[in-house]
Every structure is written in C-alpha cells, then in structure tokens.
N, C-alpha and C. Protein backbone atom coordinates (compact mmCIF):
# COMPACT_ATOMS: atom_id res chain seq x y z
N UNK A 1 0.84 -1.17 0.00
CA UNK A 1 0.00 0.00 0.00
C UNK A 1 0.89 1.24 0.00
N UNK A 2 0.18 1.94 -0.94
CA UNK A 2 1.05 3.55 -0.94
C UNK A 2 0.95 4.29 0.58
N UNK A 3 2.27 5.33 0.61
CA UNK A 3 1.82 5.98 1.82
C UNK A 3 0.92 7.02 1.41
N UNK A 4 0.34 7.52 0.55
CA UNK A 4 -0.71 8.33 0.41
C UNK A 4 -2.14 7.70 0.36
N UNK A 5 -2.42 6.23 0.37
CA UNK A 5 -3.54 5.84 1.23
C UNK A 5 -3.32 5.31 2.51
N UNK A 6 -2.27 5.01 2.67
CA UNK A 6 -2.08 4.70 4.42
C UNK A 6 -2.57 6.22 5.01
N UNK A 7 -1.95 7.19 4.48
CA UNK A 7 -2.29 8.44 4.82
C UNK A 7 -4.04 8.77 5.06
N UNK A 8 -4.77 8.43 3.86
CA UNK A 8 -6.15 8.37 3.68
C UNK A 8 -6.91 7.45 4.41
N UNK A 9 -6.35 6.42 4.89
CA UNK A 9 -7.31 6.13 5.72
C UNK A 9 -7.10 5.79 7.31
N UNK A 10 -5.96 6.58 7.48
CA UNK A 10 -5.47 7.20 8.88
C UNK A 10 -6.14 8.30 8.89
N UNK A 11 -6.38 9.24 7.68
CA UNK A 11 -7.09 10.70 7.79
C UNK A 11 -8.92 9.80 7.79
N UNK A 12 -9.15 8.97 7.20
CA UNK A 12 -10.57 8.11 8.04
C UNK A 12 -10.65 7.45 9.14
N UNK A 13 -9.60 6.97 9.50
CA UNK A 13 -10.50 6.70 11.09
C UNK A 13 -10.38 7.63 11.94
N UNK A 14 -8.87 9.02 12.08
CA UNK A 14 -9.53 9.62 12.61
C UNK A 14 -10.46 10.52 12.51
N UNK A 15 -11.17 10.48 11.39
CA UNK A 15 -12.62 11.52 11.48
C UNK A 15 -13.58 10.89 11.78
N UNK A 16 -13.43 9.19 11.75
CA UNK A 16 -14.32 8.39 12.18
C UNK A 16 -14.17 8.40 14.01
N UNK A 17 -13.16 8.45 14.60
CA UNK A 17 -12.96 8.66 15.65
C UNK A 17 -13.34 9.93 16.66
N UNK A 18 -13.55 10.75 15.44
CA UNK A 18 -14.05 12.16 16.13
C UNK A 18 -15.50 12.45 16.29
N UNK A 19 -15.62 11.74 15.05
CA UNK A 19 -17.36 11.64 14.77
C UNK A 19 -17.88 10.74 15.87
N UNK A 20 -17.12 9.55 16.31
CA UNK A 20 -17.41 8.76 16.89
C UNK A 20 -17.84 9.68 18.40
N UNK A 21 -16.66 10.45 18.82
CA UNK A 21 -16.26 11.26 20.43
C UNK A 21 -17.40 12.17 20.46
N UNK A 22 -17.45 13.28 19.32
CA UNK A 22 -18.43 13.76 19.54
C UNK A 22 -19.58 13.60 19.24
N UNK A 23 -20.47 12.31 19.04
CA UNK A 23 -21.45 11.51 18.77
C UNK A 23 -21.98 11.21 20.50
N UNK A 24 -20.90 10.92 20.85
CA UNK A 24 -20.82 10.70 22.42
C UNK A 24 -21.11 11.74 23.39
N UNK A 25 -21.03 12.91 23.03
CA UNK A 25 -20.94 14.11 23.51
C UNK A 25 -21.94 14.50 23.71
N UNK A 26 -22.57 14.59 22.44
CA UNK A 26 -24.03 15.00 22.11
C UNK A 26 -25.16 14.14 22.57
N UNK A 27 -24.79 12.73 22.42
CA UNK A 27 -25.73 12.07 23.38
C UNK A 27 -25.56 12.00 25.17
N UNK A 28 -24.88 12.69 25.18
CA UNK A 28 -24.20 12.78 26.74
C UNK A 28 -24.93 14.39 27.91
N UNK A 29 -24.62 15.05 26.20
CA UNK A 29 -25.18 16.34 26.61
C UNK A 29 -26.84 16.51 26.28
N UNK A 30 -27.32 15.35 25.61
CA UNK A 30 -28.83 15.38 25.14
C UNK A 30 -29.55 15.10 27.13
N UNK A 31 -28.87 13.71 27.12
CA UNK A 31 -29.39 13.63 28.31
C UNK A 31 -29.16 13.95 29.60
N UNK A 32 -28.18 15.13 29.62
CA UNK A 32 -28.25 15.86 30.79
C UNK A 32 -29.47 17.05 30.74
N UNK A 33 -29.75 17.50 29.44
CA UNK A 33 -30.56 17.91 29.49
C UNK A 33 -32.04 17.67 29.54
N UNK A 34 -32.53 16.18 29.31
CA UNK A 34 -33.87 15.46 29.29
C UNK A 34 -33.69 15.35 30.75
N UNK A 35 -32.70 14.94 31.57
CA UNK A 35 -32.84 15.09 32.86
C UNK A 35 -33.05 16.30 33.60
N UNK A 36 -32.25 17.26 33.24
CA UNK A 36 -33.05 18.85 33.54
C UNK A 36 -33.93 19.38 33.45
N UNK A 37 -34.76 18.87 32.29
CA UNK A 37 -35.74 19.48 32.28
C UNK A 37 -37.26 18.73 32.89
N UNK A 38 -36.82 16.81 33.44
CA UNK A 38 -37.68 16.23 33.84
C UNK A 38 -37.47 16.92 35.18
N UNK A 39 -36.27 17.24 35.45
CA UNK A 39 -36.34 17.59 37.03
C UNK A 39 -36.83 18.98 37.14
N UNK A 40 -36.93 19.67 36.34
CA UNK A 40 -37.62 21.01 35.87
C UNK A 40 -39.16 21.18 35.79
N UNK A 41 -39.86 19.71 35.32
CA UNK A 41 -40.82 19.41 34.77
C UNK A 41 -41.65 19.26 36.51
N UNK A 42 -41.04 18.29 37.35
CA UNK A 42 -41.17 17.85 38.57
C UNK A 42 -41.30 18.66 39.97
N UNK A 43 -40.73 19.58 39.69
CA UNK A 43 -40.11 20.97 40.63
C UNK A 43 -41.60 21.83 40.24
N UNK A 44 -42.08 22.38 39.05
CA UNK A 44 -43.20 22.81 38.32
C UNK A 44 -44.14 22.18 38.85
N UNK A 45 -44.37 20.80 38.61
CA UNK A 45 -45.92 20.42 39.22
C UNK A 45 -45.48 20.49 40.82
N UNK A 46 -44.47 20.27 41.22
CA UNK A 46 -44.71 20.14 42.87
C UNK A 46 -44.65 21.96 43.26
N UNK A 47 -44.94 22.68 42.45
CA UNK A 47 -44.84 23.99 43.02
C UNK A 47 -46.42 24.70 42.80
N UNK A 48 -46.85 23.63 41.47
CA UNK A 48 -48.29 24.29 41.00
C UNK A 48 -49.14 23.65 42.33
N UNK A 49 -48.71 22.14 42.59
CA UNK A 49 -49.77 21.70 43.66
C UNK A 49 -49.16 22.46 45.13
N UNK A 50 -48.21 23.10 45.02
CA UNK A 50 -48.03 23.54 46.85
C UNK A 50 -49.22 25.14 46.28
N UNK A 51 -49.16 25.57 45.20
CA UNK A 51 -49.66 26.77 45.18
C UNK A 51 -50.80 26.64 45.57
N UNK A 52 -51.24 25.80 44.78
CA UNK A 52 -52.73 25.52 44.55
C UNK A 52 -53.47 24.87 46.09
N UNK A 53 -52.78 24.19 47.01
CA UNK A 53 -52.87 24.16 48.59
C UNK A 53 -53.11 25.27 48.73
N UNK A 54 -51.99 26.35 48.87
CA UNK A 54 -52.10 27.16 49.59
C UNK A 54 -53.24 27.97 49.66
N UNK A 55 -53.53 27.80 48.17
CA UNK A 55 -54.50 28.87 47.13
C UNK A 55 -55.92 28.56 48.23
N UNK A 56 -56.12 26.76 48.38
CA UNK A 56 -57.34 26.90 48.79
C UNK A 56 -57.47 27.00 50.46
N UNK A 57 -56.00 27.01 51.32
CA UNK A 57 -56.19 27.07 52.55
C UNK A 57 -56.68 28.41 52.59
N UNK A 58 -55.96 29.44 51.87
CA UNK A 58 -56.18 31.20 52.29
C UNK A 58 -57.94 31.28 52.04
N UNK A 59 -58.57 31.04 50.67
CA UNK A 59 -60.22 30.57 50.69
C UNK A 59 -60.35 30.27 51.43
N UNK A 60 -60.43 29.05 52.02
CA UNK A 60 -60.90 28.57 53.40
C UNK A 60 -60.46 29.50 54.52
N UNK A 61 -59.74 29.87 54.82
CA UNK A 61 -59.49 31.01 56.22
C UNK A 61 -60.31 32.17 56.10
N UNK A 62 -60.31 32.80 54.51
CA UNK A 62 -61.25 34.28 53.92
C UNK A 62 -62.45 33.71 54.19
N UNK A 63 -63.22 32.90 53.83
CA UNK A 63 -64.78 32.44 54.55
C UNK A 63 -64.76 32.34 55.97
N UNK A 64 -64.20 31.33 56.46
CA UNK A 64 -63.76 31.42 58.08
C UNK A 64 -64.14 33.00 58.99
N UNK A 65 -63.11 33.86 58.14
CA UNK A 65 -63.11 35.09 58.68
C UNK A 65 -64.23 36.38 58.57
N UNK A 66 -65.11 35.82 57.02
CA UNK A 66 -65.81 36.58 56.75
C UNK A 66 -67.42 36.02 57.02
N UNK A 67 -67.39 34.72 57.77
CA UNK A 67 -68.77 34.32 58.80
C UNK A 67 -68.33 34.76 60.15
N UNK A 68 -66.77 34.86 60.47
CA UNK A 68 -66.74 34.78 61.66
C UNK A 68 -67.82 37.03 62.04
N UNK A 69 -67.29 37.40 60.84
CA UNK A 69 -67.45 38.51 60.47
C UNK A 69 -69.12 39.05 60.49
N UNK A 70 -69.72 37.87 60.15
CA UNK A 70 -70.78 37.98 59.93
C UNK A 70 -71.57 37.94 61.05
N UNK A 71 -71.13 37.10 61.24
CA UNK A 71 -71.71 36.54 62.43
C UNK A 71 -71.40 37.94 64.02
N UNK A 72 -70.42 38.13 64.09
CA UNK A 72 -70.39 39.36 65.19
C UNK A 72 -70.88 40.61 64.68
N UNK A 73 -71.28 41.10 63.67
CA UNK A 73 -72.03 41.59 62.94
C UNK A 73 -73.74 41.70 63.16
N UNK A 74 -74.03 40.75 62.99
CA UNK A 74 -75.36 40.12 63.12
C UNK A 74 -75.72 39.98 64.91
N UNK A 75 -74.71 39.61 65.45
CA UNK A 75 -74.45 39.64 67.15
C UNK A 75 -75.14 41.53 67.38
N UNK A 76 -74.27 42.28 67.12
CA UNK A 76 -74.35 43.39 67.01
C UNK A 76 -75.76 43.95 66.81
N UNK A 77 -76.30 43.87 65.55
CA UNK A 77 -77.41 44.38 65.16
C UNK A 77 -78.39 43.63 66.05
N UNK A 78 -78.40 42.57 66.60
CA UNK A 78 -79.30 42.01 67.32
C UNK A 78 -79.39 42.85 68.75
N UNK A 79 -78.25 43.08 69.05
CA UNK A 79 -77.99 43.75 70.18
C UNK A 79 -78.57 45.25 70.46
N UNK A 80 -78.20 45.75 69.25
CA UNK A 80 -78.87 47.28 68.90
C UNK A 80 -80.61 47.20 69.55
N UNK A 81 -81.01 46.09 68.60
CA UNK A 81 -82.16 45.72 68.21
C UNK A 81 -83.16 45.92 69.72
N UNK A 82 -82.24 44.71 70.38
CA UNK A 82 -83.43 44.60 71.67
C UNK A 82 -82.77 45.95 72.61
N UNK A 83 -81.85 46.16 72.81
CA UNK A 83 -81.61 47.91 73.46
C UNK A 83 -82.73 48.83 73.41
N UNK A 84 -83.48 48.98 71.57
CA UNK A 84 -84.02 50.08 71.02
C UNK A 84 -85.28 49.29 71.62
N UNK A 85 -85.64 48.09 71.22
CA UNK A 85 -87.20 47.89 71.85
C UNK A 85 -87.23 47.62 73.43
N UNK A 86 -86.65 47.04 74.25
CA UNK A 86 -86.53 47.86 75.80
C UNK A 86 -86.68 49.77 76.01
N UNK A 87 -86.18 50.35 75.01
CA UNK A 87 -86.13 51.56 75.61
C UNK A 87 -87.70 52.34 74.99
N UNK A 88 -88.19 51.48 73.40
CA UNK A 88 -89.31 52.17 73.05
C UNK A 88 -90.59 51.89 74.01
N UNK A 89 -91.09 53.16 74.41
CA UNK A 89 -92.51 52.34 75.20
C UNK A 89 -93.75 53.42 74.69
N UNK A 90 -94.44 52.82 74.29
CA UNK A 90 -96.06 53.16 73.45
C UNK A 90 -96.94 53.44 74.53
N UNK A 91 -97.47 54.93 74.38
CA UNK A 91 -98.93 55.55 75.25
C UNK A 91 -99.99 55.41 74.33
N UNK A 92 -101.00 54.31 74.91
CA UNK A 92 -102.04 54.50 74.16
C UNK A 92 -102.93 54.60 74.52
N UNK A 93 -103.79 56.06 74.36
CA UNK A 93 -104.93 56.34 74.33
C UNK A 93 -106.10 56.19 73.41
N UNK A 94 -107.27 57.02 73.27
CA UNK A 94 -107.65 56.66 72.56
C UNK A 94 -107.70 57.28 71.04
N UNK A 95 -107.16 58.28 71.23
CA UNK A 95 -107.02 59.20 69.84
C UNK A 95 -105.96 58.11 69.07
N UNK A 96 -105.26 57.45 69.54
CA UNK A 96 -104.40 56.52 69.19
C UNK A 96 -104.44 55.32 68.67
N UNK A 97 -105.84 54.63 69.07
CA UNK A 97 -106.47 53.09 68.70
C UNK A 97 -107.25 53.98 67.90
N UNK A 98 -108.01 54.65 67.43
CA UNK A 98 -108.82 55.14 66.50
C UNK A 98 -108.09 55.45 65.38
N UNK A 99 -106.89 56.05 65.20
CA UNK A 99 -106.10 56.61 64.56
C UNK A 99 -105.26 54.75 63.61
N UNK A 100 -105.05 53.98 64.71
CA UNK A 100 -104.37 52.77 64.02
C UNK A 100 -105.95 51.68 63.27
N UNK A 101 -106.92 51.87 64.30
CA UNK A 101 -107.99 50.86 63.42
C UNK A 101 -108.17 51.57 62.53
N UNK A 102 -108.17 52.97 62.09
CA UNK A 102 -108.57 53.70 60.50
C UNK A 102 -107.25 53.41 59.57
N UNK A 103 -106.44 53.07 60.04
CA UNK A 103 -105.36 52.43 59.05
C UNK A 103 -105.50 50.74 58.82
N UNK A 104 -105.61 50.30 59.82
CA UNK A 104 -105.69 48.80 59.39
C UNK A 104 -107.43 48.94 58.76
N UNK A 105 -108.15 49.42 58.79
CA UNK A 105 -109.64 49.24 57.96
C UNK A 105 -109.55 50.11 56.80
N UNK A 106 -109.00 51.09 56.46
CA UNK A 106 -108.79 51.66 55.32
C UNK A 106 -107.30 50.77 53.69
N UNK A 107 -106.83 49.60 54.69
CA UNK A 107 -106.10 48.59 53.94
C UNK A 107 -106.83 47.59 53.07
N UNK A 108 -108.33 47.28 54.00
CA UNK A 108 -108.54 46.39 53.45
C UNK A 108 -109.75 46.75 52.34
C-alpha cells in the first residue's frame, strides 16, 4: 500500500474517531438535558400543587373570617335591636287606637 492511502485512511478513522467522540458528547449532553428538564418538569408540578394548597387554605381562612365577620355583625345588630325595643314604650290612648284601626280598615 502507498503511503498516500495509508495516509487516507489514517485521515478516516480519525474523522471516524471524532465523529465517533463527539457523537458521544451530544448524546451525553442530550441527556443531561432530558434530565433537567424532567427535574424542571417535577419541581413545576410540585410547586403548581403547593400553590394551589395554599390557594385553597387562604379561601378557606377568607370564609372562616368573613362568617366569623358575619356573624359578630349580626351579634351586634341584634344587640342594637333589643336595646331600642326595651327603651321604646307606646302611650295609648284613645285618639291613638282610633287613629291605628282607621289604618288597618282603610287597607282592606
């Protein structure tokens, strides 16, 4: 064999050798990245479901707070309520029952 194909196919294997290395590379570097991004992928749902907890504990506390709301509220107005009818007290004479039966008989 000539040395100008010994040459040629020393200049082929090593491009076959390079092709070979960085063939390796690229599948090396493919799957560091399919792993990054599953662990990317994983990190994402475990952050959508902590959100989405949280999302519905704070709902649940905002109702909590806004019966608890209601409710002392309603405490309140009840309270008003019987204060004002303890303190209202009705004189009735008779210009007064004449005056309410001409309203309840003029209804019907």
């Amino acid at each position: 064999m000539s040395n100008s194909q010994e040459e040629y196919l020393h200049s082929l294997k090593r491009i076959k050798e390079v092709e070979d290395k960085v063939q390796l590379e690229i599948e090396t570097h493919r799957k560091l990245i399919e792993e990054k991004i599953n662990s990317l992928q994983k990190e994402l749902e475990n952050a959508i479901a902590a959100s989405k907890l949280q999302g519905e504990t704070l709902v649940e506390k905002s109702i909590e707070e806004s019966r608890f709301n209601a409710c002392k509220e309603a405490d309140k107005i009840m309270e008003e309520a019987e204060k004002k009818s303890q303190t209202i007290s009705i004189q009735i004479d008779q210009q007064t029952i004449k005056k309410i039966i001409n309203i309840f008989l003029s209804g019907m």
